[in-house]
PDB file of N, CA and C in Angstrom:
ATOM      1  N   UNK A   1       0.844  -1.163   0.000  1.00  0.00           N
ATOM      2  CA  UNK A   1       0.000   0.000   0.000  1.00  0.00           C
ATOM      3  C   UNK A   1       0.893   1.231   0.000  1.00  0.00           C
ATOM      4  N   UNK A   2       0.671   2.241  -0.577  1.00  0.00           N
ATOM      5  CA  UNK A   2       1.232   3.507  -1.403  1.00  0.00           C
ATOM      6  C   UNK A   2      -0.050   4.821  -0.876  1.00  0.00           C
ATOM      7  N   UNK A   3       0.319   5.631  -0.162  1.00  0.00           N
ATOM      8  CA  UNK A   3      -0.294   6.828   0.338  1.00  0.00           C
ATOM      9  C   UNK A   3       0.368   7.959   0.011  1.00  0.00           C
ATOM     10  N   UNK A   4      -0.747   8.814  -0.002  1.00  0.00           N
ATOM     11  CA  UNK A   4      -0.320  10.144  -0.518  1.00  0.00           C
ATOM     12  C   UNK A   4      -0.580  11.151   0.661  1.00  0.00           C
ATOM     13  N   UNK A   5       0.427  11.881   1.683  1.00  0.00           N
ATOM     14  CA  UNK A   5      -0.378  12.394   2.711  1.00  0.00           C
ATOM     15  C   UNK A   5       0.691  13.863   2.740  1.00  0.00           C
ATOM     16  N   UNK A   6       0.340  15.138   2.992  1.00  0.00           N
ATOM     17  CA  UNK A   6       1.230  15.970   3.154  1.00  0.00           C
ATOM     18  C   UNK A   6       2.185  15.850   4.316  1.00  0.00           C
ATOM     19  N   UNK A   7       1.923  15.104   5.858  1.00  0.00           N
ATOM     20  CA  UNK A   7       2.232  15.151   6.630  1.00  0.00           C
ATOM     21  C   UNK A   7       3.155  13.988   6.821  1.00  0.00           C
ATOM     22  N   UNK A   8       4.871  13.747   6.898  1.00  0.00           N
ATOM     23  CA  UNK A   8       5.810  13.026   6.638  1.00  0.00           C
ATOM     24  C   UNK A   8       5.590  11.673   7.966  1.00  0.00           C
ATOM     25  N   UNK A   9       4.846  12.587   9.023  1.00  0.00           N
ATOM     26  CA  UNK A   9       4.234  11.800  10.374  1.00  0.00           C
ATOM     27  C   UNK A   9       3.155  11.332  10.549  1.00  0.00           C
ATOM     28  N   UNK A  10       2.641  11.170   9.228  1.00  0.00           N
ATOM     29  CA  UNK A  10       0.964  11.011   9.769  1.00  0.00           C
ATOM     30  C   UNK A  10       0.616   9.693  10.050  1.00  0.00           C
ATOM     31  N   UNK A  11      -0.732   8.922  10.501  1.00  0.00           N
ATOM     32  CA  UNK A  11      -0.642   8.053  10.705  1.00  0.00           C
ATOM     33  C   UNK A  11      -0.433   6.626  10.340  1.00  0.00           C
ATOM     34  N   UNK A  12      -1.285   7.009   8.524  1.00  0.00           N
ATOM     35  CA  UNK A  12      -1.039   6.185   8.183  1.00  0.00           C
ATOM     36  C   UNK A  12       0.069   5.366   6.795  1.00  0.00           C
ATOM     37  N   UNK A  13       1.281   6.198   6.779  1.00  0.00           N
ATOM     38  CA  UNK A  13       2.619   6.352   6.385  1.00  0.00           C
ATOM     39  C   UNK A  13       3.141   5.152   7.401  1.00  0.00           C
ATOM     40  N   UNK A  14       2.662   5.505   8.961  1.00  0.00           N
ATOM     41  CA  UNK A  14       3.499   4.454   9.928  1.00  0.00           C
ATOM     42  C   UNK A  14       3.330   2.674   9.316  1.00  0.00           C
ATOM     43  N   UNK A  15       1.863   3.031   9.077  1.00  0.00           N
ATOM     44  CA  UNK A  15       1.679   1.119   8.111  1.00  0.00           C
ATOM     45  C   UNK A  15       1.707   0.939   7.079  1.00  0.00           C
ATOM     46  N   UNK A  16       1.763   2.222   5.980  1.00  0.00           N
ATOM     47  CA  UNK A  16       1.873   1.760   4.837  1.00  0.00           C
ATOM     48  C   UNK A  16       3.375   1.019   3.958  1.00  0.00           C
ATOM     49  N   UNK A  17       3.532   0.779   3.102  1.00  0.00           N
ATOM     50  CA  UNK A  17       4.750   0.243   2.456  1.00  0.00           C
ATOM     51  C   UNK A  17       5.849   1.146   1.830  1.00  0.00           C
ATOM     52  N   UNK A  18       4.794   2.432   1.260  1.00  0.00           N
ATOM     53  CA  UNK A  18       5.431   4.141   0.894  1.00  0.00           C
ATOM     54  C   UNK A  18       4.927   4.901   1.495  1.00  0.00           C
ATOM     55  N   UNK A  19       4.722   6.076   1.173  1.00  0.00           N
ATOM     56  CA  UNK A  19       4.559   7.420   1.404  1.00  0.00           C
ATOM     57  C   UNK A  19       5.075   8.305   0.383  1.00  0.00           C
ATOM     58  N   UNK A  20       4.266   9.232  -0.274  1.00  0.00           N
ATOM     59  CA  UNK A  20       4.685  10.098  -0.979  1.00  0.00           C
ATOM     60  C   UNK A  20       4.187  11.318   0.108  1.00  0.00           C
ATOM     61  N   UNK A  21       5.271  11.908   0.299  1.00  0.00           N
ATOM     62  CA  UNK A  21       4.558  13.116   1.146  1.00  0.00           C
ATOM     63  C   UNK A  21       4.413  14.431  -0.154  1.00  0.00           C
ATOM     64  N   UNK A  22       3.476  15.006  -0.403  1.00  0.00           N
ATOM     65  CA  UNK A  22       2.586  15.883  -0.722  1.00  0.00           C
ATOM     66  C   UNK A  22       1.528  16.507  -0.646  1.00  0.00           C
ATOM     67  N   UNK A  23       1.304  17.676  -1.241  1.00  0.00           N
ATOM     68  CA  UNK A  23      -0.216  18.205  -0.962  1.00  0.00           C
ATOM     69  C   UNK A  23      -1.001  17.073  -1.762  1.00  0.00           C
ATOM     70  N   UNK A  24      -2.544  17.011  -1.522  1.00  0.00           N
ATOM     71  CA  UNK A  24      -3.612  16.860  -1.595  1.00  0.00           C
ATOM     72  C   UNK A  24      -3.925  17.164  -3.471  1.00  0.00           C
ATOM     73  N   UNK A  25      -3.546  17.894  -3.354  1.00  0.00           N
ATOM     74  CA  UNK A  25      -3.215  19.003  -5.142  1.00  0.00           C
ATOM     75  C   UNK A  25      -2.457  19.255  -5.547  1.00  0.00           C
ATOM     76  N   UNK A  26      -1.547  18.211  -5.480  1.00  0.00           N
ATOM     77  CA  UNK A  26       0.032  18.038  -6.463  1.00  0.00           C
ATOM     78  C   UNK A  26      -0.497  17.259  -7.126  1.00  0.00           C
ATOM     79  N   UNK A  27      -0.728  17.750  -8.604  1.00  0.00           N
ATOM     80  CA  UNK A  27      -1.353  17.157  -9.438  1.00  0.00           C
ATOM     81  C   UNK A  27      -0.283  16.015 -10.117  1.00  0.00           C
ATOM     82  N   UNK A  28       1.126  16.361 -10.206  1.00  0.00           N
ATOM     83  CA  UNK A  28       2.401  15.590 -10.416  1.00  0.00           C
ATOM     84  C   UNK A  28       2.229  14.598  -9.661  1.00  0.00           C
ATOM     85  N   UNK A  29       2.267  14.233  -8.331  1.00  0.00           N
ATOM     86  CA  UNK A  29       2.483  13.385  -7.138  1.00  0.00           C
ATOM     87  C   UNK A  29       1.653  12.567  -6.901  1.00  0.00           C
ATOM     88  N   UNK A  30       0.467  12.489  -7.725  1.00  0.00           N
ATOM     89  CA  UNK A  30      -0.814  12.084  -7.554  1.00  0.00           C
ATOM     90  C   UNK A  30      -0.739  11.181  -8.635  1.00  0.00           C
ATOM     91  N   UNK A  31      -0.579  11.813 -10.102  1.00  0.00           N
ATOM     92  CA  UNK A  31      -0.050  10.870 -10.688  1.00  0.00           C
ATOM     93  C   UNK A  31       1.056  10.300 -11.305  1.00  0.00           C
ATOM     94  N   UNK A  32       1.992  10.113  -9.879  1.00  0.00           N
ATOM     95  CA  UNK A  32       3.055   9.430 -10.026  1.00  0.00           C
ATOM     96  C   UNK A  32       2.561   8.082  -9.036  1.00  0.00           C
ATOM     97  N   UNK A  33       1.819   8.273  -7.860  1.00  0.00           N
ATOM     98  CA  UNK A  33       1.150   7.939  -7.119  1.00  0.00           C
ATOM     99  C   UNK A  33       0.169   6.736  -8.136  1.00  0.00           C
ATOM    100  N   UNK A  34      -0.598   7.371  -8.715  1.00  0.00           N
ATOM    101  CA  UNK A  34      -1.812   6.152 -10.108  1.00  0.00           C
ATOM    102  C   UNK A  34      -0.464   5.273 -10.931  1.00  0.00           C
ATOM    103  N   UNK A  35       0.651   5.877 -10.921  1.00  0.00           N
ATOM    104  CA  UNK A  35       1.290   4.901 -11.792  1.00  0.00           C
ATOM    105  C   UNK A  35       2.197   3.747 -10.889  1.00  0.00           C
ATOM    106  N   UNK A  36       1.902   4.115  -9.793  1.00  0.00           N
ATOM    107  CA  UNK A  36       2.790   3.157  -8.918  1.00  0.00           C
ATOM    108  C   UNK A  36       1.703   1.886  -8.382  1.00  0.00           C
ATOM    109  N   UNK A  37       0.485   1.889  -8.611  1.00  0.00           N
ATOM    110  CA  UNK A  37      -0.290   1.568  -8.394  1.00  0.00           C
ATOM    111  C   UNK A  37      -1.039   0.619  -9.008  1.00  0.00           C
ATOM    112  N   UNK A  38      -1.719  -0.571  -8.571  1.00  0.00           N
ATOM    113  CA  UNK A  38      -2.877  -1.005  -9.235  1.00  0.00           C
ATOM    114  C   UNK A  38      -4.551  -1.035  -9.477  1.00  0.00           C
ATOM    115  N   UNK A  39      -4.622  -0.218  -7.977  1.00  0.00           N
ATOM    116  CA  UNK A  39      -5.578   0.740  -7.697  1.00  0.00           C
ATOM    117  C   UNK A  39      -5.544   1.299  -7.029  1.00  0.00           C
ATOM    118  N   UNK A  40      -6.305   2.784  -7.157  1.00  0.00           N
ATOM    119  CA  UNK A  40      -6.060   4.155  -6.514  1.00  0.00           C
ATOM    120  C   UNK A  40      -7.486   4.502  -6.375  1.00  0.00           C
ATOM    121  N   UNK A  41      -7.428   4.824  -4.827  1.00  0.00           N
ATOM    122  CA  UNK A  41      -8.854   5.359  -3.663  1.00  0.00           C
ATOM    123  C   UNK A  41      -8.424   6.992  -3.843  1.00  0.00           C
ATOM    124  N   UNK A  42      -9.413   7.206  -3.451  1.00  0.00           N
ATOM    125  CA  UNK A  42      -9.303   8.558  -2.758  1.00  0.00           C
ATOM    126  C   UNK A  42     -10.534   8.291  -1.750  1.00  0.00           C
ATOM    127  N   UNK A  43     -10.477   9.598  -0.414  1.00  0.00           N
ATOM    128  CA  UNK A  43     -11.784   9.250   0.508  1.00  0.00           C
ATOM    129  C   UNK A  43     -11.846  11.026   0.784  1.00  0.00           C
ATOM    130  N   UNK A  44     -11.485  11.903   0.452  1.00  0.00           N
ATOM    131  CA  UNK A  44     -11.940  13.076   0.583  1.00  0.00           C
ATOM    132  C   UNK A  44     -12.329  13.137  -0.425  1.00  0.00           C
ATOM    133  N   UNK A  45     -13.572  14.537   0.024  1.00  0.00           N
ATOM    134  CA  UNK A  45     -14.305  14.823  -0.672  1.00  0.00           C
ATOM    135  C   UNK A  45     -14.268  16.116  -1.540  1.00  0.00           C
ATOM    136  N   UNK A  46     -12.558  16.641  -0.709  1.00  0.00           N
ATOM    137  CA  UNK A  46     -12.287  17.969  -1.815  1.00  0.00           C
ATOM    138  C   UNK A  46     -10.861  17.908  -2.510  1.00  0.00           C
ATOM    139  N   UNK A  47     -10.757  16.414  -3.252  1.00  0.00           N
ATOM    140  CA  UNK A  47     -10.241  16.265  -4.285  1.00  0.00           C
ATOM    141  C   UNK A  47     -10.427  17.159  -5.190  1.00  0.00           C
ATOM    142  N   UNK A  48      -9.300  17.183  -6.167  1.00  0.00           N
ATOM    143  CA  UNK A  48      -9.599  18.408  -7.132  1.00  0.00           C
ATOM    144  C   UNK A  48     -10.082  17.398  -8.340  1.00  0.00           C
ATOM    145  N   UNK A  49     -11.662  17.495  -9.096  1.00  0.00           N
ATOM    146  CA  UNK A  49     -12.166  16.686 -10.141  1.00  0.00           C
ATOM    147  C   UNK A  49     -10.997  16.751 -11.087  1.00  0.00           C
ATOM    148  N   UNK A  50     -10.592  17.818 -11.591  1.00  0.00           N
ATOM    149  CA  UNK A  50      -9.600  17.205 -13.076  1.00  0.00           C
ATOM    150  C   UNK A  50      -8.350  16.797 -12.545  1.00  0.00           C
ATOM    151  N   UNK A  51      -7.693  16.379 -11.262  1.00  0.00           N
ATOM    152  CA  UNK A  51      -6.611  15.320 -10.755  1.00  0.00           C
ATOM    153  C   UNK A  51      -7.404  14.159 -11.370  1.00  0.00           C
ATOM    154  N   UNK A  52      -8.902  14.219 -10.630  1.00  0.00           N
ATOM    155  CA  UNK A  52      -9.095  12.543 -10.324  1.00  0.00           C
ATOM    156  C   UNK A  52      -9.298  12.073 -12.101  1.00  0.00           C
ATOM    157  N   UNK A  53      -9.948  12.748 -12.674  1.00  0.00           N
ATOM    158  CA  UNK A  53     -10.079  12.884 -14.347  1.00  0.00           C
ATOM    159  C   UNK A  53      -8.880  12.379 -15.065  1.00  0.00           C
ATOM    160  N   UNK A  54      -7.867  12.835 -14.799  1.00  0.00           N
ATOM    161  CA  UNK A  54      -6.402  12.413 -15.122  1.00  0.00           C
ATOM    162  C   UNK A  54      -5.519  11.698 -14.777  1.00  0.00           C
ATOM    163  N   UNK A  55      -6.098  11.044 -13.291  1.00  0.00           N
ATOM    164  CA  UNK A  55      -6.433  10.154 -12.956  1.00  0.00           C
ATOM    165  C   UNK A  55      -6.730   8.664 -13.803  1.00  0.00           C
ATOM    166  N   UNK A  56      -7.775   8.908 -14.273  1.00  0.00           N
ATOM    167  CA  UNK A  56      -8.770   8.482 -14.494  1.00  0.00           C
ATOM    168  C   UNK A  56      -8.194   7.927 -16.135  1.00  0.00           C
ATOM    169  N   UNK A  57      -6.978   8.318 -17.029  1.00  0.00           N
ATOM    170  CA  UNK A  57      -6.398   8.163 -17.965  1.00  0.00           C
ATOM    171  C   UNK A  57      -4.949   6.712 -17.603  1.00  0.00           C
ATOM    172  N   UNK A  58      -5.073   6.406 -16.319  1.00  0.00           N
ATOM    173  CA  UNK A  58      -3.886   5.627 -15.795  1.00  0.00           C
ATOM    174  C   UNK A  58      -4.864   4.253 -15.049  1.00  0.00           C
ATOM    175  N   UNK A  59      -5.669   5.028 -14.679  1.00  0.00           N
ATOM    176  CA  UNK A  59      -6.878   3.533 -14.272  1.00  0.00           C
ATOM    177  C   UNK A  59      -8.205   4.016 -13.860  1.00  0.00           C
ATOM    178  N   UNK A  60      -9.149   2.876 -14.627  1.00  0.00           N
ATOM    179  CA  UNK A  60     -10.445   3.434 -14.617  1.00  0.00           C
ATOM    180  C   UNK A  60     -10.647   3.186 -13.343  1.00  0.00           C
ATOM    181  N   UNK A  61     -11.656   4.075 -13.105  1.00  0.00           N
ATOM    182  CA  UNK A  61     -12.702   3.880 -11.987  1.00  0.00           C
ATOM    183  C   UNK A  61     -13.974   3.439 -11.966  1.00  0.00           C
ATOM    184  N   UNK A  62     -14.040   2.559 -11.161  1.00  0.00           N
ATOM    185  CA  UNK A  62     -15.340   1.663 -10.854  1.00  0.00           C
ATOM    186  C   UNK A  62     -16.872   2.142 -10.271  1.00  0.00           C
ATOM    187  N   UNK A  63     -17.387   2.463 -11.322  1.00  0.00           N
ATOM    188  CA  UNK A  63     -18.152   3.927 -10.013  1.00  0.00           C
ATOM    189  C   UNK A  63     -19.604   3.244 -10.072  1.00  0.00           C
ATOM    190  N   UNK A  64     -20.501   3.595  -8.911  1.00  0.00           N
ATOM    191  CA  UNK A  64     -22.021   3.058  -8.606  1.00  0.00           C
ATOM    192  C   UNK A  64     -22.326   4.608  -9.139  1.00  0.00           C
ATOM    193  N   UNK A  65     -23.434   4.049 -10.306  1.00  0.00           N
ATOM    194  CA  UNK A  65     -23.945   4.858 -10.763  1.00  0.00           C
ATOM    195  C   UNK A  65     -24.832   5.787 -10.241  1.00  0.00           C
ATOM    196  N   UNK A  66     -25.281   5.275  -9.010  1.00  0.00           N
ATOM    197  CA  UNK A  66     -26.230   5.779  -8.115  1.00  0.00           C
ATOM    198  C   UNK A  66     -25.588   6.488  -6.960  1.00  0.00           C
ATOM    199  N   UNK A  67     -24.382   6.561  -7.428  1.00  0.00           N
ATOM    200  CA  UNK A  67     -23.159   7.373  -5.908  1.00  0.00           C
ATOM    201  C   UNK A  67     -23.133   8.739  -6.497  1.00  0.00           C
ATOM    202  N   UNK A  68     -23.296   9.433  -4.744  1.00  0.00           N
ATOM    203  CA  UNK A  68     -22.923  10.567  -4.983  1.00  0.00           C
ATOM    204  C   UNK A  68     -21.859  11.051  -5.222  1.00  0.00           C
ATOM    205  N   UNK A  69     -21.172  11.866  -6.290  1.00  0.00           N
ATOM    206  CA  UNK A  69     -19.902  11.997  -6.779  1.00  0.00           C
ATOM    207  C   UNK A  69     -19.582  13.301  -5.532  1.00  0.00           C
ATOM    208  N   UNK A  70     -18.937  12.940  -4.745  1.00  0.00           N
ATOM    209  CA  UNK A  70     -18.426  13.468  -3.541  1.00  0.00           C
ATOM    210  C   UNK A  70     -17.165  14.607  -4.182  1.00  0.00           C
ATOM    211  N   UNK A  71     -16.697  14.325  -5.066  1.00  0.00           N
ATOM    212  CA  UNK A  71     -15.406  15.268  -5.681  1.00  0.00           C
ATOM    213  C   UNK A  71     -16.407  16.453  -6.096  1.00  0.00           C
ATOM    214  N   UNK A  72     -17.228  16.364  -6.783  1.00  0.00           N
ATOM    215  CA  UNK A  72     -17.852  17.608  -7.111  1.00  0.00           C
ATOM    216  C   UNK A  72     -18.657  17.785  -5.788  1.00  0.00           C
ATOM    217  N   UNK A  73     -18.919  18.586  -4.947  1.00  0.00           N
ATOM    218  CA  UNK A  73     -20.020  18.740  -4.187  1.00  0.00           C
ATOM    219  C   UNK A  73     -20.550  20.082  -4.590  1.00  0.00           C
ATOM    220  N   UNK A  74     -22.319  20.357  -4.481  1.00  0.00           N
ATOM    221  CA  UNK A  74     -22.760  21.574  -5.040  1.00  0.00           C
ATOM    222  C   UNK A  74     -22.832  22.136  -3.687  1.00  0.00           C
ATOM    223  N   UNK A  75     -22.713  23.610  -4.130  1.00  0.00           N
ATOM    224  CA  UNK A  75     -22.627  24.615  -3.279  1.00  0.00           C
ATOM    225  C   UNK A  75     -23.934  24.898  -2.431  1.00  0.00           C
ATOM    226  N   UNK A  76     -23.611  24.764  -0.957  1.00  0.00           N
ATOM    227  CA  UNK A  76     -24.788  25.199  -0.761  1.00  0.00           C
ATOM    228  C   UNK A  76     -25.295  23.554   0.524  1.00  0.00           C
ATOM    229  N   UNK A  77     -25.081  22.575  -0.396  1.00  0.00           N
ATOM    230  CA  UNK A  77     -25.682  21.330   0.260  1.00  0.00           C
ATOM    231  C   UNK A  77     -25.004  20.637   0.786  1.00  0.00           C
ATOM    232  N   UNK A  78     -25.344  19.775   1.903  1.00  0.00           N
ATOM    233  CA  UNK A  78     -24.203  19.306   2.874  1.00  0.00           C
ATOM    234  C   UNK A  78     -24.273  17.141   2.356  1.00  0.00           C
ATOM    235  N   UNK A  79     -22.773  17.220   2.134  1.00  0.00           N
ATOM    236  CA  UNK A  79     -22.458  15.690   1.603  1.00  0.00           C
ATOM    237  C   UNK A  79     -22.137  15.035   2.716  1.00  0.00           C
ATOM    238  N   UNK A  80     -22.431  13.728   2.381  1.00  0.00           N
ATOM    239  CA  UNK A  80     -22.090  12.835   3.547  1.00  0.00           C
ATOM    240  C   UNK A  80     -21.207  11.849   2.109  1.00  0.00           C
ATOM    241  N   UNK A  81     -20.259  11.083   2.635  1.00  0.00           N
ATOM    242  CA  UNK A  81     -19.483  10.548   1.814  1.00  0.00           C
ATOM    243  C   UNK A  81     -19.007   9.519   3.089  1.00  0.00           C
TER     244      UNK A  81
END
């Protein structure tokens, strides 16, 4: 397992196998991150959409059509993800 976390201490760097320490929106690091990979999560919800999009050119994503796409959230309404 391969994480992407800005924080060189965070918690879960201590169990993973890597660590790329970066922002959240290093669009570089992210996908250097999809290419090291055989699949790539994300669990926040203020991903930047054209990372995950470009992303999305290195491995598809599996998506429930009926999911709320948590990367876009509209203004105004409160997401649960």
């Amino acid at each position: 397992m391969i994480i992407l976390d800005p924080q060189a201490d965070c918690p879960a760097g201590q169990v993973a196998d890597d660590q790329i320490v970066a922002a959240y929106d290093d669009q570089a690091q992210i996908m250097m991150l999809a290419q090291r990979v055989d699949v790539l999560t994300y669990e926040f919800e203020n991903v930047d959409a054209k990372t995950i999009e470009a992303a999305e050119n290195i491995h598809g994503f599996l998506k429930d059509e009926g999911a709320t796409d948590c990367s876009r959230p509209i203004v105004g309404e409160t997401i649960s993800c």
